[in-house]
Protein backbone atom coordinates (compact mmCIF):
# COMPACT_ATOMS: atom_id res chain seq x y z
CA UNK A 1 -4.73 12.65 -6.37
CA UNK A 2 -4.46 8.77 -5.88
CA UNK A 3 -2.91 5.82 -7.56
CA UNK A 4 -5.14 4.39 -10.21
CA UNK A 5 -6.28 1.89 -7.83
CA UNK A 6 -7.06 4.34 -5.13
CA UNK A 7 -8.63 6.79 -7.07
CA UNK A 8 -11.33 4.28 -8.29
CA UNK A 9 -11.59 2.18 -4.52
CA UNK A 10 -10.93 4.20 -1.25
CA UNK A 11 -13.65 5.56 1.08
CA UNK A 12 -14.69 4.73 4.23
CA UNK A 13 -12.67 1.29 6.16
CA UNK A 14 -8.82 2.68 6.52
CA UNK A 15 -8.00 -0.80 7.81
CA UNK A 16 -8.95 -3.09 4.96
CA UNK A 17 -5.54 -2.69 3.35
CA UNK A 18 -3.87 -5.66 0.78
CA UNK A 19 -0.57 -4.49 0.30
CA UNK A 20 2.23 -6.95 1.36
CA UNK A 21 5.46 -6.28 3.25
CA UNK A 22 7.51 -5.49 0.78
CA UNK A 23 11.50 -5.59 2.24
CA UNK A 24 13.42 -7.29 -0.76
CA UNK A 25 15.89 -4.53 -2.60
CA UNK A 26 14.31 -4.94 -6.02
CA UNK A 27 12.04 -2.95 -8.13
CA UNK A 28 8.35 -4.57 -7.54
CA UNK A 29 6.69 -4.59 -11.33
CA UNK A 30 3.32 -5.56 -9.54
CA UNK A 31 0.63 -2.76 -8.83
CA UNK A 32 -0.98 -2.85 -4.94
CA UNK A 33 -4.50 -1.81 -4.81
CA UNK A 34 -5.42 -0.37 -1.13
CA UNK A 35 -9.09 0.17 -0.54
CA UNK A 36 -12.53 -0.35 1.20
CA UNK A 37 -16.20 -1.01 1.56
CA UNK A 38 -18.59 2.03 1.70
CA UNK A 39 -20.67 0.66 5.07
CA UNK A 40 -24.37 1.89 5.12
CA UNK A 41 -27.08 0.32 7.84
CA UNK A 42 -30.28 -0.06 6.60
CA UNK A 43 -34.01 0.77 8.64
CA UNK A 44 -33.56 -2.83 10.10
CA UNK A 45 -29.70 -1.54 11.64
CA UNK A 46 -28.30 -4.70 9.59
CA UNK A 47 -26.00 -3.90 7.23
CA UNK A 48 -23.66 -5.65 4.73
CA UNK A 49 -21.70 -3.93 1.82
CA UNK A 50 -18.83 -5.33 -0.63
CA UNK A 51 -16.46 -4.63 -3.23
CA UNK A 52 -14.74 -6.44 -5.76
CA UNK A 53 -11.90 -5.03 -8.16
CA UNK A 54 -9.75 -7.18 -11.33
CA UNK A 55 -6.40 -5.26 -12.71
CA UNK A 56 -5.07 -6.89 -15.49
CA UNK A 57 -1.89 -5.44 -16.93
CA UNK A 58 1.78 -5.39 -17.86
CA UNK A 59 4.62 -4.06 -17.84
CA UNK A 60 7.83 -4.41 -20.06
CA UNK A 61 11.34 -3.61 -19.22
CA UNK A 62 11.81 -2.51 -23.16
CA UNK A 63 15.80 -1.33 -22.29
CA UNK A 64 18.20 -2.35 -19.76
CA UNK A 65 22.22 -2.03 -19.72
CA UNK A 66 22.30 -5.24 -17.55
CA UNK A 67 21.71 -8.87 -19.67
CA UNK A 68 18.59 -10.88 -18.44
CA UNK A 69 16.49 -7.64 -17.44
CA UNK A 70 14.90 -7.27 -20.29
CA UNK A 71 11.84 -9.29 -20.25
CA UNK A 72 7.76 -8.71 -19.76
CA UNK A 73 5.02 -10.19 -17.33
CA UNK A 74 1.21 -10.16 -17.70
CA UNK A 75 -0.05 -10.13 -14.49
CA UNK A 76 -3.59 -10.15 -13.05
CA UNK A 77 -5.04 -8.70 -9.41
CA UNK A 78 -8.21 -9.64 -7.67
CA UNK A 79 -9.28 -8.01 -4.26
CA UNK A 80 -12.65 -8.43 -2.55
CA UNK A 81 -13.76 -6.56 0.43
CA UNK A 82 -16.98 -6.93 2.70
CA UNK A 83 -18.09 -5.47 6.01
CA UNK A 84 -21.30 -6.97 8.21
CA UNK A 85 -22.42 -5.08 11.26
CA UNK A 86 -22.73 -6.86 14.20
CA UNK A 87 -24.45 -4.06 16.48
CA UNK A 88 -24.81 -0.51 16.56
CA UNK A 89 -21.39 0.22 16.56
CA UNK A 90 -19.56 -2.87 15.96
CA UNK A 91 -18.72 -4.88 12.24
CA UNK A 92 -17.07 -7.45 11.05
CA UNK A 93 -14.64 -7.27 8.09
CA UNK A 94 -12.73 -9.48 6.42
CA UNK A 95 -10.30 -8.57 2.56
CA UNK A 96 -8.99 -11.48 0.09
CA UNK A 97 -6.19 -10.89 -2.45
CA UNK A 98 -5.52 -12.93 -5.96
CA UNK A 99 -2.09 -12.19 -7.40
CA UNK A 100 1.24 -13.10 -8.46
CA UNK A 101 3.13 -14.37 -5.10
CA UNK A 102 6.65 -13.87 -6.38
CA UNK A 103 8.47 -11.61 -8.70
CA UNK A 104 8.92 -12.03 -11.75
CA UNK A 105 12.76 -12.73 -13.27
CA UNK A 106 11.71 -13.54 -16.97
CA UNK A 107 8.78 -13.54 -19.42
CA UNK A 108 5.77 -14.32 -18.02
CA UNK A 109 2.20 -14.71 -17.78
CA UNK A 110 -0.07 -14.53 -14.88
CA UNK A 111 2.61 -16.59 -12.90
CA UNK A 112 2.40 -17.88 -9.50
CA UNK A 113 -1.14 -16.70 -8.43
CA UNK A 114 -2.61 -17.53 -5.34
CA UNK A 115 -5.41 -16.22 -3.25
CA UNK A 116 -4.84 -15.47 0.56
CA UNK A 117 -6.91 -13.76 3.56
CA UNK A 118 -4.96 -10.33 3.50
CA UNK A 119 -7.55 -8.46 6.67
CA UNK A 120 -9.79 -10.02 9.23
CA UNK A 121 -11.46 -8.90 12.38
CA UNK A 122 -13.58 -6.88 13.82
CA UNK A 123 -14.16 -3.00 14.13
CA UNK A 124 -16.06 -1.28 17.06
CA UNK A 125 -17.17 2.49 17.81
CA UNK A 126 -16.87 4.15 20.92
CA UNK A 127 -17.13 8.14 20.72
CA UNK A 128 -14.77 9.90 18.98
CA UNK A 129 -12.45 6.75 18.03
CA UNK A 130 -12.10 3.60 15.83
CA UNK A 131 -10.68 0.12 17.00
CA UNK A 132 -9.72 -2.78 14.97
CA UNK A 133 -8.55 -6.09 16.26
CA UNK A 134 -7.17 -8.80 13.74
CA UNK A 135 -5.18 -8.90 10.99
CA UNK A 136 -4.84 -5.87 10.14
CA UNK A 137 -2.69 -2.94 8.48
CA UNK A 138 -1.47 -0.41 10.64
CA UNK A 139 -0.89 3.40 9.62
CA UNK A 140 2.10 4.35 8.69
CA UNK A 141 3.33 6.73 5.18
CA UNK A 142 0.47 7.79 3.53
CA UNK A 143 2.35 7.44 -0.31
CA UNK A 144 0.43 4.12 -1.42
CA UNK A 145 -3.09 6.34 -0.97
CA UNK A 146 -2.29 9.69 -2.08
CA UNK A 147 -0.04 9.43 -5.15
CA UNK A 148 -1.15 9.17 -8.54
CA UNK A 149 0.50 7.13 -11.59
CA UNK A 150 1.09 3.16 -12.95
CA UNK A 151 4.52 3.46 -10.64
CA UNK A 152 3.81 5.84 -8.35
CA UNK A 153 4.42 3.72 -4.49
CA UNK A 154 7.37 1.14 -6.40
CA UNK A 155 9.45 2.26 -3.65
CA UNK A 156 7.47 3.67 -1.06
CA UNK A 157 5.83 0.03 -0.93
CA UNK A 158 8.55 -1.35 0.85
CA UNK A 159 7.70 0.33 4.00
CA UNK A 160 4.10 -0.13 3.94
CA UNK A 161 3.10 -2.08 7.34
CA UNK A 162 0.10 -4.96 6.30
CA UNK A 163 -1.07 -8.32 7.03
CA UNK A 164 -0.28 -7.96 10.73
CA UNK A 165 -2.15 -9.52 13.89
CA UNK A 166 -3.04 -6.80 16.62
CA UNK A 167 -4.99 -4.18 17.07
CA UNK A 168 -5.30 -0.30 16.19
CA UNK A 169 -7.21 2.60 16.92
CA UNK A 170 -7.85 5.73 15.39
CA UNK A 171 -8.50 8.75 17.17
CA UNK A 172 -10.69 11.93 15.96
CA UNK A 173 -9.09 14.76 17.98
CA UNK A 174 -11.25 17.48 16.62
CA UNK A 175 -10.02 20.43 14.53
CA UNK A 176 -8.82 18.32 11.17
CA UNK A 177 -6.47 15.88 13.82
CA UNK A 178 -6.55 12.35 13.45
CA UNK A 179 -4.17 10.02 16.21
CA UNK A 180 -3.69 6.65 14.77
CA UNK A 181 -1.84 4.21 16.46
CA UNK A 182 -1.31 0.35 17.20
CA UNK A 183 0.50 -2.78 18.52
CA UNK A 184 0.94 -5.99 16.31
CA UNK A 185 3.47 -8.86 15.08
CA UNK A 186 3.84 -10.04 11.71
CA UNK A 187 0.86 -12.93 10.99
CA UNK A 188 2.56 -16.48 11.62
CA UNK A 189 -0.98 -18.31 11.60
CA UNK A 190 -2.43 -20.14 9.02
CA UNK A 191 -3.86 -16.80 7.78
CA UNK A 192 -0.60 -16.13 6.29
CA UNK A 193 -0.68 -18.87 3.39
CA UNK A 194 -2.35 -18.91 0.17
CA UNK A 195 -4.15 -20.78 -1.75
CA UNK A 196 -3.65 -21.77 -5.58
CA UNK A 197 0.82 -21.16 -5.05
CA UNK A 198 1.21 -21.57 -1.69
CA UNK A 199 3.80 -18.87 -0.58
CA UNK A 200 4.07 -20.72 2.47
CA UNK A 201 3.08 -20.32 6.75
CA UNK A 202 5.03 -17.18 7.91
CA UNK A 203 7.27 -18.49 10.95
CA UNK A 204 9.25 -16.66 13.81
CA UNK A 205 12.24 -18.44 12.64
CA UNK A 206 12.14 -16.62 9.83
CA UNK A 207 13.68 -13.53 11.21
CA UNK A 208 12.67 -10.19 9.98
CA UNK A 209 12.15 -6.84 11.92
CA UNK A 210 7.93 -7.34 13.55
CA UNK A 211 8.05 -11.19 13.05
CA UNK A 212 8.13 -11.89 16.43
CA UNK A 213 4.92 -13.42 17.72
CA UNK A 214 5.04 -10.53 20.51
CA UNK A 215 3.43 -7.70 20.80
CA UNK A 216 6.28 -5.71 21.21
CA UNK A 217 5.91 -3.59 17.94
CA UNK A 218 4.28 -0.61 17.53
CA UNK A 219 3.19 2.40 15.09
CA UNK A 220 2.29 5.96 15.72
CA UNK A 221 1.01 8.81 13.24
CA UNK A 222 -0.58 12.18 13.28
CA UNK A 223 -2.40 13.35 10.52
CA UNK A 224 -3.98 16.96 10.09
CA UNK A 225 -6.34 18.29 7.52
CA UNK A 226 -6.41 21.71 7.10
CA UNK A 227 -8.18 23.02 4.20
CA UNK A 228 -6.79 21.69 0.97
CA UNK A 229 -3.44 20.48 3.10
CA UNK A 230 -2.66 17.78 5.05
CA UNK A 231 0.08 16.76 7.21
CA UNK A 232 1.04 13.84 8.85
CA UNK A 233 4.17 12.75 11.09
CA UNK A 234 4.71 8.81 12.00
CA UNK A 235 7.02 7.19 13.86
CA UNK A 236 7.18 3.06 14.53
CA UNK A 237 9.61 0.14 16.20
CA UNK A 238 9.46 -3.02 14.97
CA UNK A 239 11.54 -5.70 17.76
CA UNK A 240 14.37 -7.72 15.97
CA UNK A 241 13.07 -11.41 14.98
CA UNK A 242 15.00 -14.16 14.80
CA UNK A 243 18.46 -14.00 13.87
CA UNK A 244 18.41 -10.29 13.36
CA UNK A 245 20.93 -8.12 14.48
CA UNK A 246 18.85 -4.94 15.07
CA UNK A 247 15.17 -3.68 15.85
CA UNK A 248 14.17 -1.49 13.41
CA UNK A 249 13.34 2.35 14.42
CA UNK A 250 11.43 4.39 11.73
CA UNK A 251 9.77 7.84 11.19
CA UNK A 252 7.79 9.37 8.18
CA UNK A 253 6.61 12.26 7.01
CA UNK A 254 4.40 13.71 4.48
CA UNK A 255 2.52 16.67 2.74
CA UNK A 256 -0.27 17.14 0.34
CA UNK A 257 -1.82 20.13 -0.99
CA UNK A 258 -4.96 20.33 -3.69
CA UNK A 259 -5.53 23.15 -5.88
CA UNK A 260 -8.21 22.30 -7.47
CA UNK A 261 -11.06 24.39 -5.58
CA UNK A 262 -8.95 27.13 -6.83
CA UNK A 263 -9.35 26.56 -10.09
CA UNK A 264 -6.05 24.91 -10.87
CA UNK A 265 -6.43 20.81 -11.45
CA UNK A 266 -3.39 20.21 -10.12
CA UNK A 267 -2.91 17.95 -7.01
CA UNK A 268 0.80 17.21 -5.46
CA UNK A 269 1.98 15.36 -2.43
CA UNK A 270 5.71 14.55 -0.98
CA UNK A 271 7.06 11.77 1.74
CA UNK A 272 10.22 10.92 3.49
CA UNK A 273 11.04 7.91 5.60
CA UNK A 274 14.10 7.38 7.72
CA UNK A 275 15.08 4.34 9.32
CA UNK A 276 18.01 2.17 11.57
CA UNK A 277 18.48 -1.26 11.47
CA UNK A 278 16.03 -1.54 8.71
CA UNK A 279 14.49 -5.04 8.30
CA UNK A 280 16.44 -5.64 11.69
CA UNK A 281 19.27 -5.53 9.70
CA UNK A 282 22.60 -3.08 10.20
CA UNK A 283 21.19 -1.16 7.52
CA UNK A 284 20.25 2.42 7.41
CA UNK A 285 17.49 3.30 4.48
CA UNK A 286 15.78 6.53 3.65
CA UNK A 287 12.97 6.95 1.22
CA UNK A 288 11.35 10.03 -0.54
CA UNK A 289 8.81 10.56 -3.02
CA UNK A 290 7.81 13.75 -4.82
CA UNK A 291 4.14 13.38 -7.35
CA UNK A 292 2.18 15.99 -9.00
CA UNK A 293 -1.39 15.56 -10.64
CA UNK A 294 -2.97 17.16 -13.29
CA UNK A 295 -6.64 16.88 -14.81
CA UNK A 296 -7.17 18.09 -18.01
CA UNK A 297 -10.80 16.92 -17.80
CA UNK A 298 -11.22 13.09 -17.51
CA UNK A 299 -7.44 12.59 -18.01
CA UNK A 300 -4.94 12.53 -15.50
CA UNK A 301 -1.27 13.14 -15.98
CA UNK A 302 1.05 12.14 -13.19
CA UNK A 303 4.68 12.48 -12.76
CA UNK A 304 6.86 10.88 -10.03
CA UNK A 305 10.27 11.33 -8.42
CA UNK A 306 11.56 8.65 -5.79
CA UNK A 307 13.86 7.18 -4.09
CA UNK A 308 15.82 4.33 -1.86
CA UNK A 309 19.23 4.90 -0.57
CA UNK A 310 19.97 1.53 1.23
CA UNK A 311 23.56 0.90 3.14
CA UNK A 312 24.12 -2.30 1.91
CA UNK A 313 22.24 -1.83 -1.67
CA UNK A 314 22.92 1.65 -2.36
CA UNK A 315 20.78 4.12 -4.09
CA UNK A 316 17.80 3.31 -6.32
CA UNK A 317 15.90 6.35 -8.01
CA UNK A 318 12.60 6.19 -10.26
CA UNK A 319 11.23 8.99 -12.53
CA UNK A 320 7.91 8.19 -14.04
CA UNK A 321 5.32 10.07 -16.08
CA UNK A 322 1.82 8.21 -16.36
CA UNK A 323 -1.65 8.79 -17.68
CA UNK A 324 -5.19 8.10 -16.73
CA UNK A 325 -8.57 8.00 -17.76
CA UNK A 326 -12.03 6.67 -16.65
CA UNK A 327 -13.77 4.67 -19.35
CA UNK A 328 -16.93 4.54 -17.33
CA UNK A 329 -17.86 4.97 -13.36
CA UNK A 330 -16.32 0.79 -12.59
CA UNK A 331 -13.38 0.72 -15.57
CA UNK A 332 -10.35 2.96 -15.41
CA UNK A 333 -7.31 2.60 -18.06
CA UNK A 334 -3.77 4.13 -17.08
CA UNK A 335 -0.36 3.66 -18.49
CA UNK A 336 2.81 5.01 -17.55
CA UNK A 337 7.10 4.62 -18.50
CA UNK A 338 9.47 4.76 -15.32
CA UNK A 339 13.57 4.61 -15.58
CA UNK A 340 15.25 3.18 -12.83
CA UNK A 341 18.28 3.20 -11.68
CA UNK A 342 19.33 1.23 -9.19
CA UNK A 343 22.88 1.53 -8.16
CA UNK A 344 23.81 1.33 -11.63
CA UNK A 345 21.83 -1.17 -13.24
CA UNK A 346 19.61 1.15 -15.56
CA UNK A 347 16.45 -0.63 -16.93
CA UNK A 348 13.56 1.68 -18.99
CA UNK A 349 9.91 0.00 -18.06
CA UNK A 350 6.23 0.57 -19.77
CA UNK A 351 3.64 -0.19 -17.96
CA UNK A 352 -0.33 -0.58 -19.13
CA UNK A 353 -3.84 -1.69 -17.14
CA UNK A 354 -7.00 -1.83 -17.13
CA UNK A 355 -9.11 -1.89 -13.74
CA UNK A 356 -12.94 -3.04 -13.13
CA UNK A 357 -15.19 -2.56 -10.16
CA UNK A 358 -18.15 -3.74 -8.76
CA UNK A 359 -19.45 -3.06 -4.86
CA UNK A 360 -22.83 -2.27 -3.45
C-alpha cells in the first residue's frame, strides 16, 4: 500500500517528486505528496497530460509532557504536475508545490505558504533506459511511496533526496531489475525560492552535505520485482559543503510484499538507512520503518513503527495507527494518531485530511 497521497497520485514519471530535504531533528507535522502525470501521445504524436492535487488538513498535538508543544496547525498543500512531448521519445516536465515553508511552533493556520518550482527538465528514451536532466529527485529509500497512513514517512522524510540539479537515469535490466542512478548538487539557482513567503535562494555558503554546486554527489539503487515482492538496495555520497566537517556516506534498504492476490488484503513493507557524517556533520543516524496495510473493502487501516537514532539528538520513535477511505475516484479522507517520543520529550498527535484530484 501507499501513503494517502500516493495511493490516489503515482503512476508513470518517477522523477516528478515534491518532497523537500528534510535534515532538521524535529518531527515534520506537514504531509509530502510524491506523484506524477499519466503521459499518453495522441494519433498526431503530440502529447500533453497534467495533474493537480489540494490536501487540506491538521493535525493537533492533543498531549505533550514538555510546555509549549501542545498546539494545532491547519495547513493546506497544492501540487501540479504536467508533461509535453517534444519528439518521439523525448518530454518536457516541469512540478510546482504550494505549502507551508516552515514548521510550525504554535497555533496556526495555513502559515507561511509559498509556491516554488519543485522539478524541471527534460526526459528522453533510448532503449531500455530513462534519462532526466534538471531539477530533479534522485532515487533513493522507497518509504515516502510505499507506506500507507497520515504519518507514515515523518521520519523516513528526512532522507528523501529532491529538488536537486543533475541528471539521472533509470535502467530496465530485464527480469523484474531496475538500475537507477544519478549525479547532482543541491539547487542554488533562482529555482530554489518561492513565491508568496519567500524561503529564500539556496547558497553554497550555506553548508550542508550535496550543497556544493559540484557534481561530485551521487546516488545508486537496485530495485527487483519479483512477484508480489520487491527489493531494493541503495547506496549514495553526498561531498561536504561549506563549513562541514564530513561528506555524508549512506545506504538503504527495503522490502515489500502484497498478499492480496492471495486473498489476504493485507500489504506490508520495511526500510533501514544507515549513514556517517550525516548532513556532513560528525553524526552517525540510522532510520527504520516497519507498515502494514489492511483493506477491509474501501477502508484502509495502517499501522506504523519508526525510527531515528541520531548521535547528537538521540533516539526518536513513532507508532501510528491511521485510516483511509475513498469518497469518490478524485477525494480521499484519512486520519490517523502517532506518539512520539523523541529522546524524551513525549507528545500524542491527531492528524485529519481530506485530498482532491484532478488530471487528464
Amino acid at each position: 500500500m501507499k501513503n494517502q497521497l500516493s495511493t490516489a497520485f503515482v503512476t508513470s514519471v518517477p522523477i516528478i517528486l515534491s518532497a523537500s530535504i528534510a535534515l532538521a531533528q524535529d518531527v515534520p507535522t506537514d504531509r509530502v505528496a510524491p506523484y506524477g502525470a499519466e503521459f499518453a501521445q495522441d494519433e498526431a504524436g503530440s502529447a500533453f497530460s497534467w495533474e493537480v492535487a489540494l490536501e487540506l488538513g491538521a493535525t493537533d498535538t492533543y498531549s505533550s509532557n514538555t510546555v509549549g508543544n501542545e498546539f494545532h496547525d491547519i495547513y493546506a498543500i497544492g501540487e501540479a504536475v504536467g508533461e509535453a512531448a517534444i519528439g518521439d521519445n523525448l518530454s518536457f516536465f516541469a512540478g510546482l508545490t504550494w505549502e507551508s515553508m516552515t514548521d510550525a511552533t504554535a497555533d496556526r493556520s495555513f502559515g507561511d505558504m509559498g509556491l516554488y518550482i519543485d522539478s524541471i527538465g527534460l526526459q528522453f528514451e533510448i532503449n531500455n533506459a530513462s534519462f532526466q536532466i534538471g531539477k530533479v529527485a534522485p532515487v533513493f529509500g522507497n518509504a515516502w511511496d510505499s507506506t500507507a497512513g497520515f504519518f507514515a514517512v515523518d521520519l523516513a522524510e528526512d532522507y528523501e533526496l529532491a529538488e536537486m540539479l543533475g541528471g539521472l537515469a533509470d535502467v530496465d535490466m530485464g527480469n523484474g531489475n531496475t538500475l537507477s542512478f544519478g549525479i547532482f548538487f543541491a539547487d542554488t539557482s533562482v529555482l530554489s525560492e518561492s513565491t508568496g513567503f519567500n524561503r529564500g535562494r539556496n547558497s553554497k555558503t550555506a553548508g550542508g552535505a550535496g550543497n556544493t554546486g559540484k557534481f561530485n554527489n551521487a546516488s545508486l539503487q537496485w530495485s527487483k520485482e519479483m512477484g508480489d515482492t520487491s527489493f531494493h538496495l541503495g547506496a549514495r555520497h553526498l561531498t561536504a559543503g561549506l563549513g562541514d566537517v564530513s561528506d555524508e556516506n549512506g545506504v538503504v534498504a527495503g522490502i515489500g510484499h502484497s498478499f492480496t492476490p492471495s486473498g489476504v488484503p493485507l500489504d506490508v513493507f520495511a526500510e533501514f538507512a544507515s549513514f556517517e557524517g550525516f548532513g556532513g556533520t560528525n553524526d552517525d543516524a540510522t532510520y527504520g520503518v516497519l507498515n502494514a496495510a489492511y483493506a477491509f473493502g474501501d477502508l484502509t487501516v495502517s499501522g506504523v513503527y519508526s525510527m531515528r537514532d541520531v548521535t547528537s539528538a538521540g533516539k526518536t520513535t513513532l507508532v501510528s495507527l491511521a485510516t483511509e477511505y475513498p469518497l469518490s475516484d478524485n477525494i480521499l479522507i484519512g486520519g490517523a494518531i502517532a506518539h512520539v517520543d523523541d529522546a524524551g520529550v513525549e507528545d500524542d498527535i491527531i492528524g485529519l485530511n481530506i485530498i482532491f484530484t484532478l488530471g487528464s
